[in-house]
Protein backbone atom coordinates (compact mmCIF):
# COMPACT_ATOMS: atom_id res chain seq x y z
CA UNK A 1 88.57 83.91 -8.63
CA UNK A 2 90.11 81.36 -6.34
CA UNK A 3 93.65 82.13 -7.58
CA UNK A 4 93.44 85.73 -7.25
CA UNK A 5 92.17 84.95 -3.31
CA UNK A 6 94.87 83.26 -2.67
CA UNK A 7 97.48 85.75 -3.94
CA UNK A 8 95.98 88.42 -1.71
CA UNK A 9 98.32 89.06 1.33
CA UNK A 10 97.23 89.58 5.07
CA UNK A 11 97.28 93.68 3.94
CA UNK A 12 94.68 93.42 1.68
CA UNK A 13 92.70 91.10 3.50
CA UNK A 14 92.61 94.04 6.18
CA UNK A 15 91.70 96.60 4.10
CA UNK A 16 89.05 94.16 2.39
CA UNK A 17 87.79 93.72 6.03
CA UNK A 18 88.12 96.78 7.37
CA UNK A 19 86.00 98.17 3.63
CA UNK A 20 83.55 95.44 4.51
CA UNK A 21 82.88 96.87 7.89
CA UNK A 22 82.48 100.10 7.24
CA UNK A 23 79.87 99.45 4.60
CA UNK A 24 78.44 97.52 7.38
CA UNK A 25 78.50 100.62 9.76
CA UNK A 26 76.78 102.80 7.23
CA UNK A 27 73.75 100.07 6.27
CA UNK A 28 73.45 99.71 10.07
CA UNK A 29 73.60 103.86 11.12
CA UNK A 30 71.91 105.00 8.15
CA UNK A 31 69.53 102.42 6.86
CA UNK A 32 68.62 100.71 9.77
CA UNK A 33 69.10 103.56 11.66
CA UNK A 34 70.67 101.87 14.28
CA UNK A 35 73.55 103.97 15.99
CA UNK A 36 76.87 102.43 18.02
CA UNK A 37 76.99 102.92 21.39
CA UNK A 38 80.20 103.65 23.67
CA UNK A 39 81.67 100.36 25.58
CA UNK A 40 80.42 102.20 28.57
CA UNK A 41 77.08 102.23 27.34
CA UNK A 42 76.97 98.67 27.79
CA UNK A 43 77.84 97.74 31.32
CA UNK A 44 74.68 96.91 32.90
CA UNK A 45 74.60 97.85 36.66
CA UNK A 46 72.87 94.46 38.88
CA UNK A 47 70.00 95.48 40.07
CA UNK A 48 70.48 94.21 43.49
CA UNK A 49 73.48 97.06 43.57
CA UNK A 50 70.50 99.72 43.07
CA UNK A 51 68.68 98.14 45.38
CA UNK A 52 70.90 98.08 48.22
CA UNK A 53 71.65 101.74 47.37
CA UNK A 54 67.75 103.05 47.23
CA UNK A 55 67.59 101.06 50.94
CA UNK A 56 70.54 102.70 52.04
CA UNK A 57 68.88 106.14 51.41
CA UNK A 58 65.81 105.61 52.48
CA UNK A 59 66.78 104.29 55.59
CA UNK A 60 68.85 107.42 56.03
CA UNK A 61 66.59 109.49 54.73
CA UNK A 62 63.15 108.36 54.93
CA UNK A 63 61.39 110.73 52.22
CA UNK A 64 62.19 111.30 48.48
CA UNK A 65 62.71 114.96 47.85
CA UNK A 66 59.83 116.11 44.85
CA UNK A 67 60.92 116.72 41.46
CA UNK A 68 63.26 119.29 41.25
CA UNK A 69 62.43 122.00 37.91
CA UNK A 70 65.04 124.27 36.65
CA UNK A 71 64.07 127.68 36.92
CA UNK A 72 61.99 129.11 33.08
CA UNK A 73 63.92 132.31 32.96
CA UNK A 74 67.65 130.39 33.85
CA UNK A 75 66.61 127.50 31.01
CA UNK A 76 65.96 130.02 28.35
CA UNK A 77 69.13 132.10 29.22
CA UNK A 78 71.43 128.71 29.12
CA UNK A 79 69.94 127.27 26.20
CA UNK A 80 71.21 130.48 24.09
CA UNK A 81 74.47 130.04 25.93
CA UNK A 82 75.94 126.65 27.38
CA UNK A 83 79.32 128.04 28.13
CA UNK A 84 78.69 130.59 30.08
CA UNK A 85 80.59 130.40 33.03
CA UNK A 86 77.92 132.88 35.31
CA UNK A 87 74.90 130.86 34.23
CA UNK A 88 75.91 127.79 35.04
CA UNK A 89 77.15 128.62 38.36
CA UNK A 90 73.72 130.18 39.14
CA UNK A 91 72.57 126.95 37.67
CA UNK A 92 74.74 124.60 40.27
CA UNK A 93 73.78 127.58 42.80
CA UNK A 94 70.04 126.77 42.19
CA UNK A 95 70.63 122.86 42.57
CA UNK A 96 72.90 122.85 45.57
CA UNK A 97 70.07 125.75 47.51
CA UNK A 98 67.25 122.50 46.81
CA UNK A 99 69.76 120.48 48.52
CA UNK A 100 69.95 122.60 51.37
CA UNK A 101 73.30 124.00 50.60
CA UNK A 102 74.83 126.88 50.18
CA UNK A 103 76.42 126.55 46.48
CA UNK A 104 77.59 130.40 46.52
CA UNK A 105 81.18 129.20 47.88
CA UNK A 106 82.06 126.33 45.48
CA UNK A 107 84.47 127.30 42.56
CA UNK A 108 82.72 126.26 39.42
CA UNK A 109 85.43 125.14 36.48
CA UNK A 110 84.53 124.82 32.96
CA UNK A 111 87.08 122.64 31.08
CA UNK A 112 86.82 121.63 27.05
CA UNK A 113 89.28 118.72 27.32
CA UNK A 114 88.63 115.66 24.88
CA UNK A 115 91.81 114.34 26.88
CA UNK A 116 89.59 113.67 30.42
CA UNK A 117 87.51 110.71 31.02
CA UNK A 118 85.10 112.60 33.10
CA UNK A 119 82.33 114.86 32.54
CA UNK A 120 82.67 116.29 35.72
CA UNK A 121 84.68 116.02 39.37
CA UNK A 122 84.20 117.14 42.75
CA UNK A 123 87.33 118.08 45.46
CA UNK A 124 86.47 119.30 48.46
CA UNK A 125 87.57 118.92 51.96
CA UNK A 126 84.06 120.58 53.35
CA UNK A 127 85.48 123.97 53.78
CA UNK A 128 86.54 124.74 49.78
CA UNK A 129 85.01 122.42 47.27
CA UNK A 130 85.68 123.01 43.63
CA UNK A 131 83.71 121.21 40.76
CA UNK A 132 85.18 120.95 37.38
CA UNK A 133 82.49 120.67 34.44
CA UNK A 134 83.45 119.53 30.85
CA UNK A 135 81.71 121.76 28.15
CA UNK A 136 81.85 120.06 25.03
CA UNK A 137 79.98 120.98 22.14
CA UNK A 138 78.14 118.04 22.16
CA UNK A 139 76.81 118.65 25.47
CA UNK A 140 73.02 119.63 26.06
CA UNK A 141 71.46 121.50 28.63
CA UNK A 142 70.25 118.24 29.97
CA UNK A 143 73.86 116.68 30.23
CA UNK A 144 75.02 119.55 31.90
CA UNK A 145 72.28 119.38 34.54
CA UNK A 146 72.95 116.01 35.08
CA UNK A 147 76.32 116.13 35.40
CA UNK A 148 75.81 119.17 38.02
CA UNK A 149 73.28 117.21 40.04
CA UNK A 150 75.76 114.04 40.29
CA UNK A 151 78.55 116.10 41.67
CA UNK A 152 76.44 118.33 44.26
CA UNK A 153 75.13 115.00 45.55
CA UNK A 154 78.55 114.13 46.15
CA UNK A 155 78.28 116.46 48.29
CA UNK A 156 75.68 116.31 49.94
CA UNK A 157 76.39 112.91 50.85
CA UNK A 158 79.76 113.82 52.11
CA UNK A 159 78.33 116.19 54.04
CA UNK A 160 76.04 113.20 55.60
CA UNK A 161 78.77 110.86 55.88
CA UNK A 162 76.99 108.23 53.72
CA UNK A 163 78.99 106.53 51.01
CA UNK A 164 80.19 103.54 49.98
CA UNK A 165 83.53 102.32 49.91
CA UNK A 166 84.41 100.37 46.35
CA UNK A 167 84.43 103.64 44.17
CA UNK A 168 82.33 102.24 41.13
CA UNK A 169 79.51 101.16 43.59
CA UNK A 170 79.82 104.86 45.53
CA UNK A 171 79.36 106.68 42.30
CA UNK A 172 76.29 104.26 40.57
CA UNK A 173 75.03 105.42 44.64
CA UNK A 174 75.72 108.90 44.11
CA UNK A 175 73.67 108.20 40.80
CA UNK A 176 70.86 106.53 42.69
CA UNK A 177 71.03 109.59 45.05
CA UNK A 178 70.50 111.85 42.46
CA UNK A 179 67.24 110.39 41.07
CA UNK A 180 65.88 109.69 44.78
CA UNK A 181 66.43 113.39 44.96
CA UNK A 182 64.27 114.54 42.23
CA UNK A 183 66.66 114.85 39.01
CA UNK A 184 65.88 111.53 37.76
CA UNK A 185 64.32 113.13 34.70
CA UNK A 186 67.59 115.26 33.96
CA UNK A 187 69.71 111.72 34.35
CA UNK A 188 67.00 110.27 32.10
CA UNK A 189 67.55 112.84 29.19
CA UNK A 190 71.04 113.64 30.31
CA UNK A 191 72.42 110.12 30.49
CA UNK A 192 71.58 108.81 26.78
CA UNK A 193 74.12 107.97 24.20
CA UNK A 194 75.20 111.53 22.51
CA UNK A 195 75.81 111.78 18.76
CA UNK A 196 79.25 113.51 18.48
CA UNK A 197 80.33 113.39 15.22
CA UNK A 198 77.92 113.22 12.29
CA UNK A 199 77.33 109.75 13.39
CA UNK A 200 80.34 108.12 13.64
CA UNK A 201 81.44 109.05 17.17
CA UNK A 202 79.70 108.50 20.38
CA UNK A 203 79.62 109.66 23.55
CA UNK A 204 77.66 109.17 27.22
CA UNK A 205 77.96 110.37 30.45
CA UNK A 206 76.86 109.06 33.78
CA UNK A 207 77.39 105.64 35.68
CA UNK A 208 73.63 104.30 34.94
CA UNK A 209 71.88 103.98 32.01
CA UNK A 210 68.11 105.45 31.04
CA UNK A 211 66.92 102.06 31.81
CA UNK A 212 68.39 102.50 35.54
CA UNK A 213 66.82 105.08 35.83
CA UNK A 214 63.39 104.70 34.73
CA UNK A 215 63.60 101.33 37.39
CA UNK A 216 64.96 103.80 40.24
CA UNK A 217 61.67 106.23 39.40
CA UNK A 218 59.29 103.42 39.64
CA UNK A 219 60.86 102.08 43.08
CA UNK A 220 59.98 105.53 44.31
C-alpha cells in the first residue's frame, strides 16, 4: 500500500482529492441535506452599519411606510409568466406609485445574461431613468420583487438626496431603505440562497442576508 502511495504523482493526487471532495459534496447536499452557499452569501454586514442606516432614515423620515402587498390579480398573472415584459413593468409601476412616484416613465429592461454580476441596475439622471432586470430561470416572483423594490428605492432616495458615499455601504442603505419601506418580507423571501442547478450551483441576490433583515423588521 505504502509503495503504491508513493508512486502516485501530484496528478493523481488531484484527481484523488478532487474524487474525495465531491463524494464529500454529495454526503453533505444530499444526506445531510446541507446545501453550499455563494461567497457572497457569507459576508456578514456589522450591525452598527444597519444601524447607522435605520437612524439615518428615520431621522429623515420619521415614519415607516406599512407593509406594502402586491396586488392578487398582478401575482397570479406573473406567477404564470415571469418574463413578461408588460407585467413586470405594471409590477415596478405598482411599487414606484407606493413610493409616491410616478413609475409610468422609467424604461423597464429585461436582460438573461449569466455574464452580469447584478440582478438589477438603475441609471437615471432624474429626468429618464432606466432599470435593467435580470430574468433568469432561477428567479422567483419574490426575487424579482425584491430586486424591483431595491432599485426604485434608489430612486427614491436620489430623489431625496440621501445616500451615502462608499458604494457598498449606499447599497446595504438602499437595502435597509427597502425594508423600512415595507418590502422587508419580499427581501426576506427574495434574498435567500437560490438552487440553480440541480444542486450543484448557487445563486443569491441582494446586499443583506435574511438574517439582516429579520433584525431590520424587529428595529421597526
Amino acid at each position: 500500500m505504502w509503495h503504491y502511495l508513493t508512486n502516485l504523482s501530484l496528478g493523481d493526487i488531484c484527481e484523488i482529492l478532487t474524487f474525495i471532495g465531491f463524494i464529500i459534496f454529495l454526503f453533505r447536499r444530499f444526506v445531510l441535506k446541507k446545501m453550499p452557499v455563494p461567497t457572497g452569501a457569507h459576508g456578514k454586514i456589522n450591525r452598527e452599519e444597519i444601524d447607522e442606516s435605520l437612524a439615518l432614515l428615520k431621522k429623515k423620515f420619521p415614519y415607516a411606510r406599512p407593509v406594502y402587498y402586491m396586488p392578487e390579480d398582478l401575482e397570479r398573472r406573473l406567477s404564470g409568466n415571469l418574463t413578461d415584459p408588460d407585467l413586470l413593468k405594471e409590477l415596478l409601476c405598482d411599487i414606484t406609485k407606493y413610493m409616491g412616484i410616478d413609475g409610468s416613465y422609467i424604461k423597464l429592461v429585461l436582460t438573461d445574461d449569466e455574464t452580469k454580476a447584478y440582478a438589477g441596475n438603475i441609471h437615471t439622471n432624474g429626468a429618464f431613468t432606466t432599470i435593467r432586470l435580470q430574468v433568469h430561470s432561477y428567479y422567483n416572483l419574490d426575487v424579482l420583487t425584491a430586486v424591483l423594490a431595491h432599485e426604485v428605492m434608489h430612486l427614491f432616495l436620489f430623489y431625496n438626496g440621501v445616500s451615502k458615499r462608499d458604494a457598498l455601504e449606499n447599497e446595504v442603505f438602499t437595502d435597509t431603505a427597502a425594508v423600512y419601506f415595507g418590502f422587508g418580507e419580499y427581501l426576506k423571501k427574495g434574498y435567500r440562497v437560490i438552487e440553480t442547478s440541480l444542486g450543484f450551483s448557487y445563486h443569491k441576490v441582494g446586499y443583506i442576508r435574511t438574517e439582516d433583515v429579520e433584525y431590520i423588521l424587529k428595529q421597526i
